[in-house]
N, C-alpha and C. Protein backbone atom coordinates (compact mmCIF):
# COMPACT_ATOMS: atom_id res chain seq x y z
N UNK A 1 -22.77 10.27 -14.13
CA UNK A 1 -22.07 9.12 -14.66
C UNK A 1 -20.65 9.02 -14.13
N UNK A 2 -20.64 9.35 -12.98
CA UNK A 2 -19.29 9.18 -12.60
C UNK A 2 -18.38 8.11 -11.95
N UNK A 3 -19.25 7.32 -12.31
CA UNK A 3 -19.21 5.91 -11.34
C UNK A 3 -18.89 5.20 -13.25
N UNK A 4 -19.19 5.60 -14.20
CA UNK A 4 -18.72 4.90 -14.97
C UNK A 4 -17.13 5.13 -15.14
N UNK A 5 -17.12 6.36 -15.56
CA UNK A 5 -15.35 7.23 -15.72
C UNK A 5 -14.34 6.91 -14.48
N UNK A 6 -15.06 6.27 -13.27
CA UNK A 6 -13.81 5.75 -12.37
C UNK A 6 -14.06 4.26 -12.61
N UNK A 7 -14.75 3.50 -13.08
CA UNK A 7 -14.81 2.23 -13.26
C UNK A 7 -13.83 2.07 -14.17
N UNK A 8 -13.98 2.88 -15.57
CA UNK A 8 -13.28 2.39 -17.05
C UNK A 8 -11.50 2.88 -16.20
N UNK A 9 -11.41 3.70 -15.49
CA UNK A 9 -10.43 4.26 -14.96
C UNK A 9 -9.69 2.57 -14.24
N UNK A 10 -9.92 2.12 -13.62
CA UNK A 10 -10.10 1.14 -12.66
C UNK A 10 -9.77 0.26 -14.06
N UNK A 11 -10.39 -0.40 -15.00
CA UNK A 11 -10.39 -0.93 -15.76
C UNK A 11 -8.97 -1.38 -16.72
N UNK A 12 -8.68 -0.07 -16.66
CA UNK A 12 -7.82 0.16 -17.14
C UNK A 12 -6.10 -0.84 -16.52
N UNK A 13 -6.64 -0.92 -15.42
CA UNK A 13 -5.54 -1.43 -14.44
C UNK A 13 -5.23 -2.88 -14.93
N UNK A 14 -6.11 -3.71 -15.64
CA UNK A 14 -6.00 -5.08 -16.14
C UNK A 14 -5.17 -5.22 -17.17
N UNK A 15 -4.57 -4.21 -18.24
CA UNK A 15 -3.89 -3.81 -19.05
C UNK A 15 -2.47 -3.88 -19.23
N UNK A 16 -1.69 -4.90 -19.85
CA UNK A 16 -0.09 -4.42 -19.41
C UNK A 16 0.29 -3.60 -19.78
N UNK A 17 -0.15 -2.60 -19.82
CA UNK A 17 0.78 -1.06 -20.39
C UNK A 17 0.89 -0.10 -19.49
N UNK A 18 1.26 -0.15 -18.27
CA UNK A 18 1.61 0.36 -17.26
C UNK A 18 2.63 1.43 -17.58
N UNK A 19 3.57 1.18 -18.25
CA UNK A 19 4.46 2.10 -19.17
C UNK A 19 4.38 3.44 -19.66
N UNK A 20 2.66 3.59 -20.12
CA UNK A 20 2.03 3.98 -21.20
C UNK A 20 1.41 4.79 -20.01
N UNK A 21 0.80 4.74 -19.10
CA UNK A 21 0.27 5.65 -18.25
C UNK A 21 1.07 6.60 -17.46
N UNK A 22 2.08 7.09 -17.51
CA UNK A 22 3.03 7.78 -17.71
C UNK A 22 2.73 9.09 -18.51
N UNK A 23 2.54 8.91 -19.53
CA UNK A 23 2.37 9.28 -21.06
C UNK A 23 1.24 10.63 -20.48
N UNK A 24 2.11 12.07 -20.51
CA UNK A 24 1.08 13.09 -20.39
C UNK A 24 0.72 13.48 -18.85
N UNK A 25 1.45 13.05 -17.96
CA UNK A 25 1.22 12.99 -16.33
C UNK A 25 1.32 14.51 -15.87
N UNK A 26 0.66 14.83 -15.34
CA UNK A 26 0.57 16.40 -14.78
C UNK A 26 0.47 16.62 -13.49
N UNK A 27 1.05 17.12 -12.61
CA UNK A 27 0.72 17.48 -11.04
C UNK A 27 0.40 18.79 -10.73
N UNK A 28 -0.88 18.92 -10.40
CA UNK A 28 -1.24 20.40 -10.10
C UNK A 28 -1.65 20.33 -8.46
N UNK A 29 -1.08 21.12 -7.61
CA UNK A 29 -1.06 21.74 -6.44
C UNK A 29 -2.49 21.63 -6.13
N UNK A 30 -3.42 21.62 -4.89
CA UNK A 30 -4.43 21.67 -4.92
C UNK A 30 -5.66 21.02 -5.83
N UNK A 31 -5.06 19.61 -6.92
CA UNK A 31 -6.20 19.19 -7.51
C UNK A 31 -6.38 17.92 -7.01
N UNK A 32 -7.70 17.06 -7.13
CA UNK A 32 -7.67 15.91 -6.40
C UNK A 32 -7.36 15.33 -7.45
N UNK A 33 -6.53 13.53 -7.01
CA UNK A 33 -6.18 12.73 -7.62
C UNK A 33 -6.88 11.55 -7.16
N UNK A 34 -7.32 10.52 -7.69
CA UNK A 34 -7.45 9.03 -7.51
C UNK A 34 -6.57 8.34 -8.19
N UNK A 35 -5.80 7.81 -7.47
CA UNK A 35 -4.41 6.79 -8.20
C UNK A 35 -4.73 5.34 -7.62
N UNK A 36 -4.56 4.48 -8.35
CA UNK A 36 -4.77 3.36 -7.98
C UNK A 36 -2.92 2.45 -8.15
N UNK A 37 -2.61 1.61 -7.32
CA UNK A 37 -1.63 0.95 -7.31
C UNK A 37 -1.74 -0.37 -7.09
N UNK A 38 -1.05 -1.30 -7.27
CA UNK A 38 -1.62 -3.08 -7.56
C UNK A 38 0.03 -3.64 -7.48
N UNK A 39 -0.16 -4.67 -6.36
CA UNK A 39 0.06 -5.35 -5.88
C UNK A 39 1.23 -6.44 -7.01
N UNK A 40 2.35 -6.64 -6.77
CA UNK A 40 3.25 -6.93 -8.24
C UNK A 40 2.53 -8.54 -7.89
N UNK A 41 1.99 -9.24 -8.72
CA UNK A 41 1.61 -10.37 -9.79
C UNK A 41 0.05 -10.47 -8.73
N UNK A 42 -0.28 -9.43 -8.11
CA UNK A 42 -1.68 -9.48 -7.98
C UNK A 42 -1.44 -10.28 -6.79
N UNK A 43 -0.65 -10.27 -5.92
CA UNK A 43 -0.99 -11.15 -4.67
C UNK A 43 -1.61 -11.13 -4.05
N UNK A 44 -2.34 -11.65 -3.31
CA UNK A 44 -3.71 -10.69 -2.18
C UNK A 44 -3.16 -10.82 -0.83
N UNK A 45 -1.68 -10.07 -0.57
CA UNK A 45 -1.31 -9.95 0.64
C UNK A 45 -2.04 -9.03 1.64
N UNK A 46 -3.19 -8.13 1.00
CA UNK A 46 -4.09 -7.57 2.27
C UNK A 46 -4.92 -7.74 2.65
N UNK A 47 -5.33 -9.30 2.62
CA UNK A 47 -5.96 -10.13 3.17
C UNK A 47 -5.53 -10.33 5.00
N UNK A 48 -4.27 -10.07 5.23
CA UNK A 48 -3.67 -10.10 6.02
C UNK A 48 -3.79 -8.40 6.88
N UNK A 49 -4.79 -8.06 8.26
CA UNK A 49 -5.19 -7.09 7.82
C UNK A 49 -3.82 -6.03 8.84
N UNK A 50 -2.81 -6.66 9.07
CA UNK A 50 -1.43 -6.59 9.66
C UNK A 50 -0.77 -5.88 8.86
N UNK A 51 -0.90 -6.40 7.49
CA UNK A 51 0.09 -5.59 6.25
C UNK A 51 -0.63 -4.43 5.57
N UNK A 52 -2.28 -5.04 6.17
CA UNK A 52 -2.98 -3.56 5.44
C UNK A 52 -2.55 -2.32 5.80
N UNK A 53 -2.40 -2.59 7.49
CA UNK A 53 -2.35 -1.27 8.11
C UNK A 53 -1.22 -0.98 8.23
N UNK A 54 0.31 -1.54 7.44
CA UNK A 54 1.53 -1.13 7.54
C UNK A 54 1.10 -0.18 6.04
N UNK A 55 -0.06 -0.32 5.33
CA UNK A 55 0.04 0.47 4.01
C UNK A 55 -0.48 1.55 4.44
N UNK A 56 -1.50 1.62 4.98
CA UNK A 56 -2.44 2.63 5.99
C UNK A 56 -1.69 3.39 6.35
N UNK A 57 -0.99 3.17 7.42
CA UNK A 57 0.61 4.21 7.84
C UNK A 57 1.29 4.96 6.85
N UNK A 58 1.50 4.42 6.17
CA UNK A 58 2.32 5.23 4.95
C UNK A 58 1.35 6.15 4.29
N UNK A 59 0.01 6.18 4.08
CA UNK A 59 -0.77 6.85 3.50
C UNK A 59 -1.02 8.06 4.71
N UNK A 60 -1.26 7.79 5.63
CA UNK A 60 -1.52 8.88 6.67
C UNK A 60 -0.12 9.42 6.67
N UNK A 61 1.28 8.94 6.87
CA UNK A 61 1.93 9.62 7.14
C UNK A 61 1.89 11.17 5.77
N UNK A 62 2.16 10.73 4.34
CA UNK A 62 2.11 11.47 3.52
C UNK A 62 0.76 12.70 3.85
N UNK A 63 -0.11 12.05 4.42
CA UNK A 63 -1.18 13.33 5.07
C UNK A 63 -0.59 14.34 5.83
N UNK A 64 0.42 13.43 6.99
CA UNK A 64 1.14 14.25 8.17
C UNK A 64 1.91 15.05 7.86
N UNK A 65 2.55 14.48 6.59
CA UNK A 65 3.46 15.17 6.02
C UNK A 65 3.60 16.70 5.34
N UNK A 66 1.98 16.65 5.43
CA UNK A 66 1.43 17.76 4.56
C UNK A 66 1.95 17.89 3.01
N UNK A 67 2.36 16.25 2.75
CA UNK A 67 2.11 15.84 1.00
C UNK A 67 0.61 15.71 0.45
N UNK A 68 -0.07 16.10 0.79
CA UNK A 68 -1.18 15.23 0.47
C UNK A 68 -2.21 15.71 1.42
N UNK A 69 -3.60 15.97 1.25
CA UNK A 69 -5.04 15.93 1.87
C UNK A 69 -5.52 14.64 1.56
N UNK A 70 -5.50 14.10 2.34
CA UNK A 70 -6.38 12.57 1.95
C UNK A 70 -7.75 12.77 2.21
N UNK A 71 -8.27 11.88 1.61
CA UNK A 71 -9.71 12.36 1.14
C UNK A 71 -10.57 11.09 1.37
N UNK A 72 -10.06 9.46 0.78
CA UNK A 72 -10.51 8.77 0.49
C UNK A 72 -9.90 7.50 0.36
N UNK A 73 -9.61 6.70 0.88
CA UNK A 73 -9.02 5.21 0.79
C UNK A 73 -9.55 3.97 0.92
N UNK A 74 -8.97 2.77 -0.34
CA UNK A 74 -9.88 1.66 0.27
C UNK A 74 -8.36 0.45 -0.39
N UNK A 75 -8.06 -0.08 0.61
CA UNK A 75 -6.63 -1.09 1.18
C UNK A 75 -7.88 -2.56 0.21
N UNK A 76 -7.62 -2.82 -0.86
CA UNK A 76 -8.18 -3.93 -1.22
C UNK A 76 -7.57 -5.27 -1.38
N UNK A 77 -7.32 -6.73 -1.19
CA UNK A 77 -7.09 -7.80 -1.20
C UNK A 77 -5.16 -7.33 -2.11
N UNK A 78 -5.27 -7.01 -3.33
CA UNK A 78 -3.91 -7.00 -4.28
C UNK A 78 -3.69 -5.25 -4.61
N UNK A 79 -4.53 -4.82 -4.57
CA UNK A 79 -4.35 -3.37 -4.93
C UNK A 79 -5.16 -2.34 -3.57
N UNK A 80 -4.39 -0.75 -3.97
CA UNK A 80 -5.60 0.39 -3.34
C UNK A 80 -5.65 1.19 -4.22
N UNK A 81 -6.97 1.61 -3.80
CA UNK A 81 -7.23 3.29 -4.58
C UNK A 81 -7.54 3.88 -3.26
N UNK A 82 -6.77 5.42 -3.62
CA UNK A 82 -6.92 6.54 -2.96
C UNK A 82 -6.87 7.64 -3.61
N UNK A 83 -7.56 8.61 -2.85
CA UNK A 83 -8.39 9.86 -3.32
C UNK A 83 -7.42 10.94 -2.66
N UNK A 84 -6.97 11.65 -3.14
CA UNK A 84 -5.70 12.78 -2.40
C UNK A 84 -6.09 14.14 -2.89
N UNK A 85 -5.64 15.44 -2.59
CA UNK A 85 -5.58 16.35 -3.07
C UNK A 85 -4.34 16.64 -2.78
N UNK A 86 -3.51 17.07 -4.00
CA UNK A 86 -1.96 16.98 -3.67
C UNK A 86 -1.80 18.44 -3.06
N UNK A 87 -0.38 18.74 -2.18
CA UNK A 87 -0.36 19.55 -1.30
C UNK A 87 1.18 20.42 -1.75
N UNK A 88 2.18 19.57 -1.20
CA UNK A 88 3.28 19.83 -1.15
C UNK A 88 4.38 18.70 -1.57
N UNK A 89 4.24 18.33 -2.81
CA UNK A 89 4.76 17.43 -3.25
C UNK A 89 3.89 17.44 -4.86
N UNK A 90 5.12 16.56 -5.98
CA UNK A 90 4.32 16.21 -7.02
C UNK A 90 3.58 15.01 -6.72
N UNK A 91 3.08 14.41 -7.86
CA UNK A 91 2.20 13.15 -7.97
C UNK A 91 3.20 12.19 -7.70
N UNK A 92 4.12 12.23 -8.84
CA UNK A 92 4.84 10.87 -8.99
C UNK A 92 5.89 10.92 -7.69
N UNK A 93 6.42 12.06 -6.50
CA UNK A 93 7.23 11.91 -5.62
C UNK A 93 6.61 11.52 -4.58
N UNK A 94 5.38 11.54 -4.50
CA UNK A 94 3.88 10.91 -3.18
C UNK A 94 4.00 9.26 -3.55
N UNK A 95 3.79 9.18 -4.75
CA UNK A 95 3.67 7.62 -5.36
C UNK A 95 4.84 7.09 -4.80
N UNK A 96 5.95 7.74 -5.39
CA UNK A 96 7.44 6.72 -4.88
C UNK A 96 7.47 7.13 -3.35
N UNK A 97 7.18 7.62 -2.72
CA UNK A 97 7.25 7.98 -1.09
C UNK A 97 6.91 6.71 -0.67
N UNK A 98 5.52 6.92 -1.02
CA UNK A 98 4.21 5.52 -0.47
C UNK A 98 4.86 4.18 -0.84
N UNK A 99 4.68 4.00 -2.11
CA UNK A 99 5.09 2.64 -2.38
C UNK A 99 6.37 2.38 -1.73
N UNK A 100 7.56 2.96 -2.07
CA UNK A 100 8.75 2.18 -1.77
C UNK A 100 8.95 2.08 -0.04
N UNK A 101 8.48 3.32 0.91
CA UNK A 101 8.41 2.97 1.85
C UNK A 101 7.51 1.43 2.60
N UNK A 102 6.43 1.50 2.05
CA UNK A 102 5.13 0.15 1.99
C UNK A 102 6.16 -1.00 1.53
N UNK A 103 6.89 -0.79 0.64
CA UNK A 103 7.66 -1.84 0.40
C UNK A 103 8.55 -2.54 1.32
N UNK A 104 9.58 -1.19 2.15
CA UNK A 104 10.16 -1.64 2.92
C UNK A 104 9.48 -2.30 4.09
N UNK A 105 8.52 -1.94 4.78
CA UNK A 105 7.90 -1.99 5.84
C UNK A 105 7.17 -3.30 5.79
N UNK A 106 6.82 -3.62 4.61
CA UNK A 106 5.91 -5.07 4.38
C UNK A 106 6.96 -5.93 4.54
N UNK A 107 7.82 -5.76 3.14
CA UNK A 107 8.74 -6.93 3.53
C UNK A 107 9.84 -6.82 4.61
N UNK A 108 9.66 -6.24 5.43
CA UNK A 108 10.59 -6.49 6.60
C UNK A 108 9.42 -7.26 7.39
N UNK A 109 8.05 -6.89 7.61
CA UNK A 109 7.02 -7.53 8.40
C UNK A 109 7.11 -9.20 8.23
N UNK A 110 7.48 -9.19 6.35
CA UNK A 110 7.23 -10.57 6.19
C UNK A 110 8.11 -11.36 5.93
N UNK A 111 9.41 -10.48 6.41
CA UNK A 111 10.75 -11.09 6.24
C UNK A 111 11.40 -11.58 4.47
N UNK A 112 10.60 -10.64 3.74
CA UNK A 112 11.49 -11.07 2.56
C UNK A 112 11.60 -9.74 1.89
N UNK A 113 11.99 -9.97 0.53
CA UNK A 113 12.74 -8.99 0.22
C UNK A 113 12.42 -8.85 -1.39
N UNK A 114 12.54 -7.76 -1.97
CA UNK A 114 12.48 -7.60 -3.35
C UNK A 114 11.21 -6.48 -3.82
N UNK A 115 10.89 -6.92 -5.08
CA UNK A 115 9.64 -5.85 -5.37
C UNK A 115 8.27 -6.32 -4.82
N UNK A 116 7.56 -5.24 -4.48
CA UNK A 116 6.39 -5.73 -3.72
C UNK A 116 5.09 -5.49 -4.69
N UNK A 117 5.40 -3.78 -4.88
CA UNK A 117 4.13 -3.34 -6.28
C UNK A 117 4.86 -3.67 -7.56
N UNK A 118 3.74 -3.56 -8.50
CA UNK A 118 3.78 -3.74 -10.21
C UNK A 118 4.21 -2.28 -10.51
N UNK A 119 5.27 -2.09 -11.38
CA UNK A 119 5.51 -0.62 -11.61
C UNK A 119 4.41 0.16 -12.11
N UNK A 120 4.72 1.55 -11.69
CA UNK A 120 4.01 2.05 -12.27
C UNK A 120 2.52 2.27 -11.32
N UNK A 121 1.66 3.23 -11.43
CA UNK A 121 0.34 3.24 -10.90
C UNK A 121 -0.77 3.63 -11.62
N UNK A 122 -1.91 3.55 -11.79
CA UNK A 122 -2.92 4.79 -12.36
C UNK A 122 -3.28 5.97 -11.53
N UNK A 123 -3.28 6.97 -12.57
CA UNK A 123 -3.78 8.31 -11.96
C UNK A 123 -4.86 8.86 -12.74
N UNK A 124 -5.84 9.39 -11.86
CA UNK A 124 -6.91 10.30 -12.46
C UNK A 124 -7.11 11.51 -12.05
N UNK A 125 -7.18 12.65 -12.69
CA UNK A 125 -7.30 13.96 -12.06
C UNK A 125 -8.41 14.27 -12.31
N UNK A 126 -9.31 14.97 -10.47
CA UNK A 126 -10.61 15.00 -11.15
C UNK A 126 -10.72 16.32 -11.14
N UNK A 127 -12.03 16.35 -12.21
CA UNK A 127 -12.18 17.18 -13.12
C UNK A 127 -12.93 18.60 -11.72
N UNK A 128 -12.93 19.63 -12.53
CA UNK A 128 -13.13 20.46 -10.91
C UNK A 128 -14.65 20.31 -10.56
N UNK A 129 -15.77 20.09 -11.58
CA UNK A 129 -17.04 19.99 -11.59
C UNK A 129 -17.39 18.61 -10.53
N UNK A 130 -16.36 18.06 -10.87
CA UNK A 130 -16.80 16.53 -9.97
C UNK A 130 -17.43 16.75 -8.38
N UNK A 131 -17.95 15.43 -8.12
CA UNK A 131 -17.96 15.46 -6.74
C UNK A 131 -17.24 14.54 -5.94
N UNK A 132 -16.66 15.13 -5.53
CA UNK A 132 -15.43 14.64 -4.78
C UNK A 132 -16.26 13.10 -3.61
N UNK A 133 -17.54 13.54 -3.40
CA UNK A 133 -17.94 12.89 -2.26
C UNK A 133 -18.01 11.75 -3.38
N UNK A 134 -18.81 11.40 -4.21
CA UNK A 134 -19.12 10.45 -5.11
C UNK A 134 -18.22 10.03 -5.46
N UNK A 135 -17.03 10.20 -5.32
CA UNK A 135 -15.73 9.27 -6.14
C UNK A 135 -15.30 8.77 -4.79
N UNK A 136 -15.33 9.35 -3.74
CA UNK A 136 -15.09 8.94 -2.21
C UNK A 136 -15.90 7.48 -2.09
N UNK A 137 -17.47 7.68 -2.14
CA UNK A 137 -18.15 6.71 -1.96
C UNK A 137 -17.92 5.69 -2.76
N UNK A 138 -17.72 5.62 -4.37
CA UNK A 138 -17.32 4.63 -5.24
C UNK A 138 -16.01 3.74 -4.75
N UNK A 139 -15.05 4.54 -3.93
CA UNK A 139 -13.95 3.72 -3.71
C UNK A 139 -14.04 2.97 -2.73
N UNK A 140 -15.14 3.66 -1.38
CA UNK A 140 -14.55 2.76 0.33
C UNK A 140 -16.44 1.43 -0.91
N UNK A 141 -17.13 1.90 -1.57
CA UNK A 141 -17.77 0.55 -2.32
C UNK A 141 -16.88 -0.10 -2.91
N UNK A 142 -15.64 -0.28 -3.38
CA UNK A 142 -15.11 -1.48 -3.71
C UNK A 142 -15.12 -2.87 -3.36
N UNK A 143 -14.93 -3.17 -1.58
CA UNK A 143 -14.98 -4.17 -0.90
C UNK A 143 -16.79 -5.11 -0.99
N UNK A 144 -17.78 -4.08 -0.89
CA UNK A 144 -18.89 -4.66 -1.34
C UNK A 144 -19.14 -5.16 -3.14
N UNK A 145 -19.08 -4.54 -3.74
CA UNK A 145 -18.98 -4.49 -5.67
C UNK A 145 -18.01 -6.13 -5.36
N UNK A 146 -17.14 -5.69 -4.48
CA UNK A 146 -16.00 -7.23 -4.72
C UNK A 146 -16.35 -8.72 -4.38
N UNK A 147 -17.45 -8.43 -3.26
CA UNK A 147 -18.06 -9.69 -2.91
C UNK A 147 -17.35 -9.93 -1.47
N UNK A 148 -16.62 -8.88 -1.24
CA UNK A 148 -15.42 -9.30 0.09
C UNK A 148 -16.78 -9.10 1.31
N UNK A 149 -17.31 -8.25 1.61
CA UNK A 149 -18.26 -8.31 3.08
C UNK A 149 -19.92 -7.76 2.22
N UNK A 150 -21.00 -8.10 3.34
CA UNK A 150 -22.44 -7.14 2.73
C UNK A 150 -23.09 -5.96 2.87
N UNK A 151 -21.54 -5.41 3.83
CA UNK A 151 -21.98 -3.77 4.20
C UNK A 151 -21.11 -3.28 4.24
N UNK A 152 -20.64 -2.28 4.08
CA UNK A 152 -19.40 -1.48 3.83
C UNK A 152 -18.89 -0.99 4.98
N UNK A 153 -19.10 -0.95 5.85
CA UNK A 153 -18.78 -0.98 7.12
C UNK A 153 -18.41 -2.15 8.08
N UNK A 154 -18.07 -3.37 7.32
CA UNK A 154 -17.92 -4.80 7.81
C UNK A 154 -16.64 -4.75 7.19
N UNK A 155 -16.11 -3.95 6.56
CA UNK A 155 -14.34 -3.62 5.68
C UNK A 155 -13.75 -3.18 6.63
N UNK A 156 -12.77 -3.20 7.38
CA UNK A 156 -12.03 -2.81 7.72
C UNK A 156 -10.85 -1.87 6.97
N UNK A 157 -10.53 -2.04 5.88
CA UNK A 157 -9.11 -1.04 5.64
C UNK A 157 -9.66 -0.21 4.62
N UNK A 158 -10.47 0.92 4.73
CA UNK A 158 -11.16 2.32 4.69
C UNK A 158 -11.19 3.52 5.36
N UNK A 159 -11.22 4.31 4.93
CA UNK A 159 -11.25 5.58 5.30
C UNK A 159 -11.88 6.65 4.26
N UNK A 160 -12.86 7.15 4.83
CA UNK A 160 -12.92 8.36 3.98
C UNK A 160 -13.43 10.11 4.84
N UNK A 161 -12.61 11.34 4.18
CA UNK A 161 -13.46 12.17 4.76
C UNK A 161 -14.91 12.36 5.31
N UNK A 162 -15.35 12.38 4.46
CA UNK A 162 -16.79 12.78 5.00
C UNK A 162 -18.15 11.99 5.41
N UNK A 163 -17.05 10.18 5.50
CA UNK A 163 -18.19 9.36 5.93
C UNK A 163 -17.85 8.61 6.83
């Protein structure tokens, strides 16, 4: 059932209490995370697949960085989820890395200026029993579940380890 516990996870994102997910945040060295982040008033600027891959960059770099094992990514229309195993860094100093850099880099692409994400992100820590591959596969399935292409391989802004 693990495709339900990242759905309600996911779910959760429709919620204005962004505030509230905060509440109890833990960073452990070596555990995987799925954090999801969204796009401030839901714009679907990664439609544009130019700005996807200025987000893309920032996610690999934090790999390069050896912040982060990336595991799993899927660049969706207003939001992403990605799958990390944190490295050398906390949770919330990867989050502000990514975003505010993505910030700069977009809006310089698009010549404007201001906030780009909705504060705040979701995080899920998975549990050690999980399977990492199955939360992998649930995420680069977003773009199909969304109605965006009919094969998951017709997405362009994905990545995952082991597929």
């Amino acid at each position: 059932m693990i495709g339900l516990s990242i759905a309600r996870s996911i779910e959760l994102l429709q919620k204005p209490s962004s505030h509230l997910l905060r509440r109890g945040r833990y960073s452990e060295t070596g555990r995987a995370y799925l954090v999801t982040a969204v796009v401030y008033q839901r714009r679907p600027v990664f439609t544009h697949f130019y700005l996807g891959r200025l987000l893309v960059a920032e996610l690999k770099q934090a790999h390069d960085l050896g912040l982060v094992e990336s595991l799993a990514w899927v660049i969706m229309p207003d939001h992403f989820h990605w799958l990390f195993e944190l490295q050398d860094a906390s949770l919330p100093q990867v989050m502000q890395r990514v975003k505010s850099r993505s910030t700069l880099t977009i809006n310089r692409a698009c010549g404007t200026q201001g906030a780009f994400w909705q504060s705040g992100y979701h995080d899920r820590a998975a549990r050690a029993e999980e399977d990492l591959i199955q939360i992998a596969r649930y995420i680069i399935g977003n773009p199909l579940r969304a109605g965006l292409v009919e094969q998951v391989g017709d997405y362009p802004l994905w990545d995952a380890t082991w597929l």
